[in-house]
C-alpha atoms as a PDB file:
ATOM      1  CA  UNK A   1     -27.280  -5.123  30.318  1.00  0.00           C
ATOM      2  CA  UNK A   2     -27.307  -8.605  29.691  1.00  0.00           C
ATOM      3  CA  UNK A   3     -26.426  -9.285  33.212  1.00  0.00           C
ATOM      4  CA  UNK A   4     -29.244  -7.454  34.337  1.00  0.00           C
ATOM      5  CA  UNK A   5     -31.816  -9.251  32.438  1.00  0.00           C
ATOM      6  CA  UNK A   6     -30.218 -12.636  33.797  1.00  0.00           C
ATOM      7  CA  UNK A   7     -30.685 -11.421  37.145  1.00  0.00           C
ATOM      8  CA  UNK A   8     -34.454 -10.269  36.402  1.00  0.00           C
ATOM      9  CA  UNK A   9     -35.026 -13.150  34.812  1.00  0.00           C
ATOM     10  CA  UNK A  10     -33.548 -15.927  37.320  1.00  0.00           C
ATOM     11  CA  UNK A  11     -37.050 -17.247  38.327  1.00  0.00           C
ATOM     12  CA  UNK A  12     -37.442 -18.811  35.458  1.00  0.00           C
ATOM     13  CA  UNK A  13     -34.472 -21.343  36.510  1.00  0.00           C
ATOM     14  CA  UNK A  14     -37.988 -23.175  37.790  1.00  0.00           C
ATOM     15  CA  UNK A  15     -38.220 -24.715  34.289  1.00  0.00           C
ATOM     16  CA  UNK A  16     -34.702 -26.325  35.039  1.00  0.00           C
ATOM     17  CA  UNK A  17     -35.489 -28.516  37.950  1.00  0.00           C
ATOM     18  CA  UNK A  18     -36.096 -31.366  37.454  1.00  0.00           C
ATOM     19  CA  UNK A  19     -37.749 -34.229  39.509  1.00  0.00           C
ATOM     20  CA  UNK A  20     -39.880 -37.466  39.007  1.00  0.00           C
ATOM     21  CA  UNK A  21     -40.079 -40.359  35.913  1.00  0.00           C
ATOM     22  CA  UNK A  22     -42.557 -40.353  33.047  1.00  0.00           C
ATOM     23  CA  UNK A  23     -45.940 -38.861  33.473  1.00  0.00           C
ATOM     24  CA  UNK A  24     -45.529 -38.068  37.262  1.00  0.00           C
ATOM     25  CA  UNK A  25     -42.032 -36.275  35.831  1.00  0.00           C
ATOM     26  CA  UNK A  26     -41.792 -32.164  36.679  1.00  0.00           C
ATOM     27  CA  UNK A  27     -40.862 -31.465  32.532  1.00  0.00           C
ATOM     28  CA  UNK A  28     -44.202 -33.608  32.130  1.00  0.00           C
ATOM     29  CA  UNK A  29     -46.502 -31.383  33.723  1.00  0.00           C
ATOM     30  CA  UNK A  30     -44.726 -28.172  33.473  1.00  0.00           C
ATOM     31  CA  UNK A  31     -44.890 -28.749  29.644  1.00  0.00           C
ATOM     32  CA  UNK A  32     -46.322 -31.943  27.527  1.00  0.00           C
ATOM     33  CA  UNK A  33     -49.541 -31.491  29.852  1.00  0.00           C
ATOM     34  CA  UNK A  34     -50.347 -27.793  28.984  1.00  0.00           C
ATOM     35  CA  UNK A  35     -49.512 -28.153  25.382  1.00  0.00           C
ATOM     36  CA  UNK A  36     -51.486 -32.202  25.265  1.00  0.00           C
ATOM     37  CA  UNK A  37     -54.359 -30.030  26.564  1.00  0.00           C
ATOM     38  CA  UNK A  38     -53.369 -26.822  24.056  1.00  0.00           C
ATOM     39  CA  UNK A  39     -53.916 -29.406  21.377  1.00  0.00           C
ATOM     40  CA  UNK A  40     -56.864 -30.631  23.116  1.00  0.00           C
ATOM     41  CA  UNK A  41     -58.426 -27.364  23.216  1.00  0.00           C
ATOM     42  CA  UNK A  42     -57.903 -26.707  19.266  1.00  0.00           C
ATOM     43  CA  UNK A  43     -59.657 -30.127  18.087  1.00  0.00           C
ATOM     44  CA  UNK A  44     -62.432 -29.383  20.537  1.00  0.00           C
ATOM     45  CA  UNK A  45     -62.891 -25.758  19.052  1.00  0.00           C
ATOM     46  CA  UNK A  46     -62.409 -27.340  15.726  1.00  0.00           C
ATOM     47  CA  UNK A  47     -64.948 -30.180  15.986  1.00  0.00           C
ATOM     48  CA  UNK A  48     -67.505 -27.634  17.754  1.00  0.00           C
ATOM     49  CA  UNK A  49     -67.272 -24.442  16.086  1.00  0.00           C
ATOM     50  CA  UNK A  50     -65.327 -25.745  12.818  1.00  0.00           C
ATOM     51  CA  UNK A  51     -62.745 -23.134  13.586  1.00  0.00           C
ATOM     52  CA  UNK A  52     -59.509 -22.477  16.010  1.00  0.00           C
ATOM     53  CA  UNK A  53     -60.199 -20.511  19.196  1.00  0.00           C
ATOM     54  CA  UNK A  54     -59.456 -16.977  18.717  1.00  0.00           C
ATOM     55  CA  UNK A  55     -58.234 -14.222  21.216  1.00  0.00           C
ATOM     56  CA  UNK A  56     -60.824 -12.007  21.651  1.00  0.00           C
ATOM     57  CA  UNK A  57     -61.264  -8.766  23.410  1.00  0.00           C
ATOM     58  CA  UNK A  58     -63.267 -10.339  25.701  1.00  0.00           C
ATOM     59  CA  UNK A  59     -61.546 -13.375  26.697  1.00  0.00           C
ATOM     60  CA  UNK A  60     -58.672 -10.964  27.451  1.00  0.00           C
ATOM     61  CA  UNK A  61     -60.195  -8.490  29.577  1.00  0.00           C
ATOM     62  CA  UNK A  62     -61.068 -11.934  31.127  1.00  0.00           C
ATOM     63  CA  UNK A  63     -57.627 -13.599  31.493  1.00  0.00           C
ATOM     64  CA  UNK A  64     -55.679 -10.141  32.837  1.00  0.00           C
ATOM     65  CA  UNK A  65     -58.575  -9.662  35.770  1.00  0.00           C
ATOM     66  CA  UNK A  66     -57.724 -13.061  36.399  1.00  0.00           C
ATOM     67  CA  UNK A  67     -53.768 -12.129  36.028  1.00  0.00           C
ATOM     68  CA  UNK A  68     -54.270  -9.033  38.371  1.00  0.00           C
ATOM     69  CA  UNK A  69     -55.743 -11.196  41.114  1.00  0.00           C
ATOM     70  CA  UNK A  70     -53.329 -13.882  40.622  1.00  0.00           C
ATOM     71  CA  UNK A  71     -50.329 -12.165  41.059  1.00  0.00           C
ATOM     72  CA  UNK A  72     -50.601 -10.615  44.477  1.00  0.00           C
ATOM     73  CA  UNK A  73     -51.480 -13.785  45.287  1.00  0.00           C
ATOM     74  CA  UNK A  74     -48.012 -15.487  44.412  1.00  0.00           C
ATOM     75  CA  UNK A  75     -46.041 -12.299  45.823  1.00  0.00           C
ATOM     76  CA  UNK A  76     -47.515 -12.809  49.206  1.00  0.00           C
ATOM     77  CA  UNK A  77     -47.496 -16.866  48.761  1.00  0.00           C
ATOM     78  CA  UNK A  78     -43.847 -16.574  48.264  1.00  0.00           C
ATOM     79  CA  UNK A  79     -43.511 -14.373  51.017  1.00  0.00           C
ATOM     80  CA  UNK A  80     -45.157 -16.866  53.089  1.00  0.00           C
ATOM     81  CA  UNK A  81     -42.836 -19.626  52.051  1.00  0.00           C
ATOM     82  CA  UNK A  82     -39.669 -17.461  52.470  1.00  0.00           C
ATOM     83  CA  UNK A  83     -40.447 -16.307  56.282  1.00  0.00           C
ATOM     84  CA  UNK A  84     -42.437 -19.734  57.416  1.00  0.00           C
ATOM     85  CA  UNK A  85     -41.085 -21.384  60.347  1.00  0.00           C
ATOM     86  CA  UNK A  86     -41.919 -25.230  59.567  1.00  0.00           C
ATOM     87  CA  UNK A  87     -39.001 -27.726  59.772  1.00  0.00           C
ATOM     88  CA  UNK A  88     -40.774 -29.611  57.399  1.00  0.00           C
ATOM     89  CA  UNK A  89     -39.968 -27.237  54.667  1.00  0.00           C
ATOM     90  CA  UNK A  90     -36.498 -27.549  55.369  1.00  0.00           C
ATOM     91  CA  UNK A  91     -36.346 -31.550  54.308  1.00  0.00           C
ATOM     92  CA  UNK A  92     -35.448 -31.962  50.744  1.00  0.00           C
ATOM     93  CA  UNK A  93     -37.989 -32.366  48.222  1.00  0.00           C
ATOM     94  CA  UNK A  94     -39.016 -35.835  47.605  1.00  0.00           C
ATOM     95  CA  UNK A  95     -38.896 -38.922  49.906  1.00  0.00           C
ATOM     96  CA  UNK A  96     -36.767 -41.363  47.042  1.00  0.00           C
ATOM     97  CA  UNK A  97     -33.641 -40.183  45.108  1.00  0.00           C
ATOM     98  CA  UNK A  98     -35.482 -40.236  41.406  1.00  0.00           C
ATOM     99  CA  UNK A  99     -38.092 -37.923  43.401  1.00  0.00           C
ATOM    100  CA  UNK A 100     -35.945 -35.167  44.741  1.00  0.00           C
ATOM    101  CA  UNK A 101     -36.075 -32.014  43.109  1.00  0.00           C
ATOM    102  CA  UNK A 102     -32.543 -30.743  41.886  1.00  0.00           C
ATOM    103  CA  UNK A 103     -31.214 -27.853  39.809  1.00  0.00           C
ATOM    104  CA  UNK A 104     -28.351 -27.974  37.965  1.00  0.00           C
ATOM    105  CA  UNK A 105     -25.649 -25.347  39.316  1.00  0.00           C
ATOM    106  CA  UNK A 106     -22.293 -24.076  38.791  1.00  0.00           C
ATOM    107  CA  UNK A 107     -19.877 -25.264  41.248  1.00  0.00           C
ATOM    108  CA  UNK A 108     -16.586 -23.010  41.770  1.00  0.00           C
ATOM    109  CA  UNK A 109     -14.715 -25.811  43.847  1.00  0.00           C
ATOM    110  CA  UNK A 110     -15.187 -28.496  41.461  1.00  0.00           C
ATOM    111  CA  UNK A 111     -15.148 -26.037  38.150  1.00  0.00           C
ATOM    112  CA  UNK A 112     -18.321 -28.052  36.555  1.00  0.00           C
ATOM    113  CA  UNK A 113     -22.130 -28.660  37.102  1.00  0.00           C
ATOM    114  CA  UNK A 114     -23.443 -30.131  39.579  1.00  0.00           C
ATOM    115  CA  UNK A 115     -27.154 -31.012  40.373  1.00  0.00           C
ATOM    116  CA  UNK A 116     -28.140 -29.519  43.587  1.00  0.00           C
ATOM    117  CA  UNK A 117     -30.737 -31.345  45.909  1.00  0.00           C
ATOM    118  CA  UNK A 118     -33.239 -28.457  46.791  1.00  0.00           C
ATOM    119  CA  UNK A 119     -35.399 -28.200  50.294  1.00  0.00           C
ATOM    120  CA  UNK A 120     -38.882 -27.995  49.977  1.00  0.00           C
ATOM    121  CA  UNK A 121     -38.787 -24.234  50.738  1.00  0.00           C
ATOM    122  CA  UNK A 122     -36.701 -23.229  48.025  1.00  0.00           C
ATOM    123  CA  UNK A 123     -38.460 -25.234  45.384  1.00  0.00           C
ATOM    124  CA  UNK A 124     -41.654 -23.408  46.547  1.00  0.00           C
ATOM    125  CA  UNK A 125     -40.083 -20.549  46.435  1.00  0.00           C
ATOM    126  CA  UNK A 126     -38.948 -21.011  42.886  1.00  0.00           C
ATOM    127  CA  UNK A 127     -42.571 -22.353  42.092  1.00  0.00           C
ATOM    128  CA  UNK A 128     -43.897 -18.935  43.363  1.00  0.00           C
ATOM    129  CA  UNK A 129     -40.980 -17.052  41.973  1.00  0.00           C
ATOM    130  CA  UNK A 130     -41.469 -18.328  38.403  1.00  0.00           C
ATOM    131  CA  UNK A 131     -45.217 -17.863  38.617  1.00  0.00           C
ATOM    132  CA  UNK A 132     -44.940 -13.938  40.007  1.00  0.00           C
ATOM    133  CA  UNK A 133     -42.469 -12.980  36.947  1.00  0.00           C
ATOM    134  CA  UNK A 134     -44.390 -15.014  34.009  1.00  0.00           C
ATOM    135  CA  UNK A 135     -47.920 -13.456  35.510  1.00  0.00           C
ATOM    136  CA  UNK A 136     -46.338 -10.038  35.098  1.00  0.00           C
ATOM    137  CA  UNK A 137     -44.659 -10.620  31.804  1.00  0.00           C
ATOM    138  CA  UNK A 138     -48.377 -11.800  30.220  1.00  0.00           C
ATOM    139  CA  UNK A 139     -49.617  -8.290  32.523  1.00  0.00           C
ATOM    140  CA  UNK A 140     -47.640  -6.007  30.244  1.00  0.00           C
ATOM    141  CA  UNK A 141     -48.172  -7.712  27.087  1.00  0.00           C
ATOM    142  CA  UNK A 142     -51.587  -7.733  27.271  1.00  0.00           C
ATOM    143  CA  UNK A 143     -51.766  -4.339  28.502  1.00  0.00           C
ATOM    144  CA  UNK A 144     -49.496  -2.946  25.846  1.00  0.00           C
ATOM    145  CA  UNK A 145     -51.941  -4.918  23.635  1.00  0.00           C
ATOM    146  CA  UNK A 146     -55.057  -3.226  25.055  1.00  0.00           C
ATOM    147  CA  UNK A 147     -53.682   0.528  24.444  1.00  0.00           C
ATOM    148  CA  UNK A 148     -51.480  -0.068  20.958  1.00  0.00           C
ATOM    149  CA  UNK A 149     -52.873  -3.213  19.796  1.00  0.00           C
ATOM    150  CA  UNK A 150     -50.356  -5.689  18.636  1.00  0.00           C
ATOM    151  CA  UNK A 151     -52.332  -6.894  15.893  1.00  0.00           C
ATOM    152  CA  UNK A 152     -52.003  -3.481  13.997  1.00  0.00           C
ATOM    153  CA  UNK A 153     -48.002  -4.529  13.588  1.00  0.00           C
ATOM    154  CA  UNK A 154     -49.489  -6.903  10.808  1.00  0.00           C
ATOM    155  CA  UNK A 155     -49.403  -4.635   8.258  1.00  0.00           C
ATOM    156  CA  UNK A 156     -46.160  -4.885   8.498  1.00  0.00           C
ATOM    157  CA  UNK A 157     -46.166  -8.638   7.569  1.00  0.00           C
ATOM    158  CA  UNK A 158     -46.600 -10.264   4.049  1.00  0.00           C
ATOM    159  CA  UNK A 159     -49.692 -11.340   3.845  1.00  0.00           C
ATOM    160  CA  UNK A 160     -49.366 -15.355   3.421  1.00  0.00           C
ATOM    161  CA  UNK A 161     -47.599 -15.296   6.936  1.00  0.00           C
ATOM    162  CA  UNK A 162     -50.242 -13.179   8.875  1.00  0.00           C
ATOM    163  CA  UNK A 163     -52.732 -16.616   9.407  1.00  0.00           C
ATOM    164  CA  UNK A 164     -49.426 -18.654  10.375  1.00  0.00           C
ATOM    165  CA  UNK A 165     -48.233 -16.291  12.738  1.00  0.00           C
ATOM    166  CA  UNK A 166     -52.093 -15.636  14.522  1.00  0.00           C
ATOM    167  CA  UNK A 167     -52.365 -19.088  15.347  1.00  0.00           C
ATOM    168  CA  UNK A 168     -49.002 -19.775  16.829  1.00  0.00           C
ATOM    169  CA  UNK A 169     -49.382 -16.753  18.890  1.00  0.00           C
ATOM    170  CA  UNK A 170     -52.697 -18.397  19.634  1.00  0.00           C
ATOM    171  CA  UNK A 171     -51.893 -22.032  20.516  1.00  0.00           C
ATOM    172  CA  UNK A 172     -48.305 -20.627  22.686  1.00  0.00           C
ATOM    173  CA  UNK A 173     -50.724 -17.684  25.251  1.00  0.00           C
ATOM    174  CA  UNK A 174     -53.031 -20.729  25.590  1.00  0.00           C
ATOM    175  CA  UNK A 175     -50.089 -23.046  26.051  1.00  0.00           C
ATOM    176  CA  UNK A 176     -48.669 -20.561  28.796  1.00  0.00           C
ATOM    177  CA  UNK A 177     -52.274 -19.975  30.573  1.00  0.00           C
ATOM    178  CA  UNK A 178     -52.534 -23.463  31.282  1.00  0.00           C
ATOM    179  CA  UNK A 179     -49.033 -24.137  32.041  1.00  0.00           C
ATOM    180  CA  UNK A 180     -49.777 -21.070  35.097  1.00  0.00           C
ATOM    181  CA  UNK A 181     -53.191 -22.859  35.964  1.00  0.00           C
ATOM    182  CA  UNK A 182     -50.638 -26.232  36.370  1.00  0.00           C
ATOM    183  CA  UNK A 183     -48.157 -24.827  38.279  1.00  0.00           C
ATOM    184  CA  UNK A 184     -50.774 -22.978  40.664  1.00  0.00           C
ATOM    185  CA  UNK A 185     -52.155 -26.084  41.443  1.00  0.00           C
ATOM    186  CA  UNK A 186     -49.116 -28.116  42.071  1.00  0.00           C
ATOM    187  CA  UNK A 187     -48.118 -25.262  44.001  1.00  0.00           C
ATOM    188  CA  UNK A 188     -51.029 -24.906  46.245  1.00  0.00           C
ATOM    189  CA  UNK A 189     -50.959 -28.747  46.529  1.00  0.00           C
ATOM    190  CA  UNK A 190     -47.567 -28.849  47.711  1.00  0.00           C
ATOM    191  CA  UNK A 191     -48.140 -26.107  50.056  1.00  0.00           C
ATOM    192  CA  UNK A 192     -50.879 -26.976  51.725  1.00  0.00           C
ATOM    193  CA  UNK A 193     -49.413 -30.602  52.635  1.00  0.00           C
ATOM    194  CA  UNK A 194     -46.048 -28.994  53.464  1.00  0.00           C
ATOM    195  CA  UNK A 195     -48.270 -26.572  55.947  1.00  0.00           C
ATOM    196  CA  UNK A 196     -50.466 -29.535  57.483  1.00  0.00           C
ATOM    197  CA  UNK A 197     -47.345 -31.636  57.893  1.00  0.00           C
ATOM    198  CA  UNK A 198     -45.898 -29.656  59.613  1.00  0.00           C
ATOM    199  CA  UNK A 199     -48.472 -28.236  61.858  1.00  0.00           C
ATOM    200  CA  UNK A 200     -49.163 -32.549  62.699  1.00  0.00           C
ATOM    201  CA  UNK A 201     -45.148 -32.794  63.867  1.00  0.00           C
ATOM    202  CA  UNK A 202     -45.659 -29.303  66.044  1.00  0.00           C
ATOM    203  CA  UNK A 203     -48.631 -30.311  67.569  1.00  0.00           C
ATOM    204  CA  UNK A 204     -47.561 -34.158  68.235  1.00  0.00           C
ATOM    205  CA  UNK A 205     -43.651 -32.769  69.486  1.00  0.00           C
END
């Protein structure tokens, strides 16, 4: 069973690589960006409406049409990626050794870890990967929250931890929205100049 679930699960082995220094760093954007603007979010609702933002009905019919659209969208983007012919996308990612992406795998010759340099095509592919199985994660939740509504369960909760509990659910699905709305656009970014580059080397060759 477990195995099973590790195998479903493997996309999220996106939130292992690791690439970049500081700011510019893959762990920065991936996660201190969406929760810096998480936190963001909060004091603006705060200072505006003297209260923390609040998951409404509406804002989640809102989010999972968004989610719906999304998520053909990364199926057939990793498609793309997987079946492109571009010898660009077979260099490795990044041009300087602190740049290159590299996930950390198991190496039965050596019996240890190693970090393996990835190509730009696979890390796309785990970009689009990770993006198709969290979009379809947050699809289910919030449609198993639409026809049995989660926040029912509450009763089942002592009372003094119900407010706790509503705004860390709160602060982590706005967290993960805008760690998806990061990782789309660094994903389309990266595309896009993978594409053009390597249309520029066909068309010069």
């Amino acid at each position: 069973m477990l195995s099973w679930i590790r195998y479903l699960l493997q996309p999220l082995a996106y939130l292992k690589i690791r690439y970049g220094e500081g700011t510019k760093s893959k762990l920065f954007l991936d996660v201190f960006a969406p929760l810096i603007l998480t936190v963001i979010l909060y004091l603006l609702s705060f200072l505006i409406n003297k209260d923390l933002p609040e998951i409404t009905t509406e804002i989640i019919d809102e989010i999972l049409k968004f989610l719906t659209f999304a998520f053909p969208f990364y199926v057939a983007s990793l498609t793309a990626v997987s079946t492109f012919s571009s010898k660009s996308l077979e260099k490795v990612f990044g041009s300087k050794e602190k740049d290159q992406a590299t996930l950390k795998s198991w190496s039965n010759d050596n019996q240890r870890w190693e970090k393996e340099p990835l190509t730009r095509r696979k890390y796309t592919s785990y970009m689009f990967g990770y993006l198709s199985v969290v979009t379809l994660i947050l699809i289910f939740i919030l449609v198993f929250d639409k026809f049995f509504k989660i926040s029912n369960f509450q009763t089942f909760l002592p009372s003094e931890v119900i407010p706790w509990m509503i705004n860390t659910v709160n602060f982590l699905f706005w967290a993960v929205i805008l760690n998806i709305v990061f990782v789309t656009l660094m994903a389309l970014k990266f595309l896009i100049s993978s594409v053009a580059e390597g249309h520029e080397k066909d068309t010069t060759s």
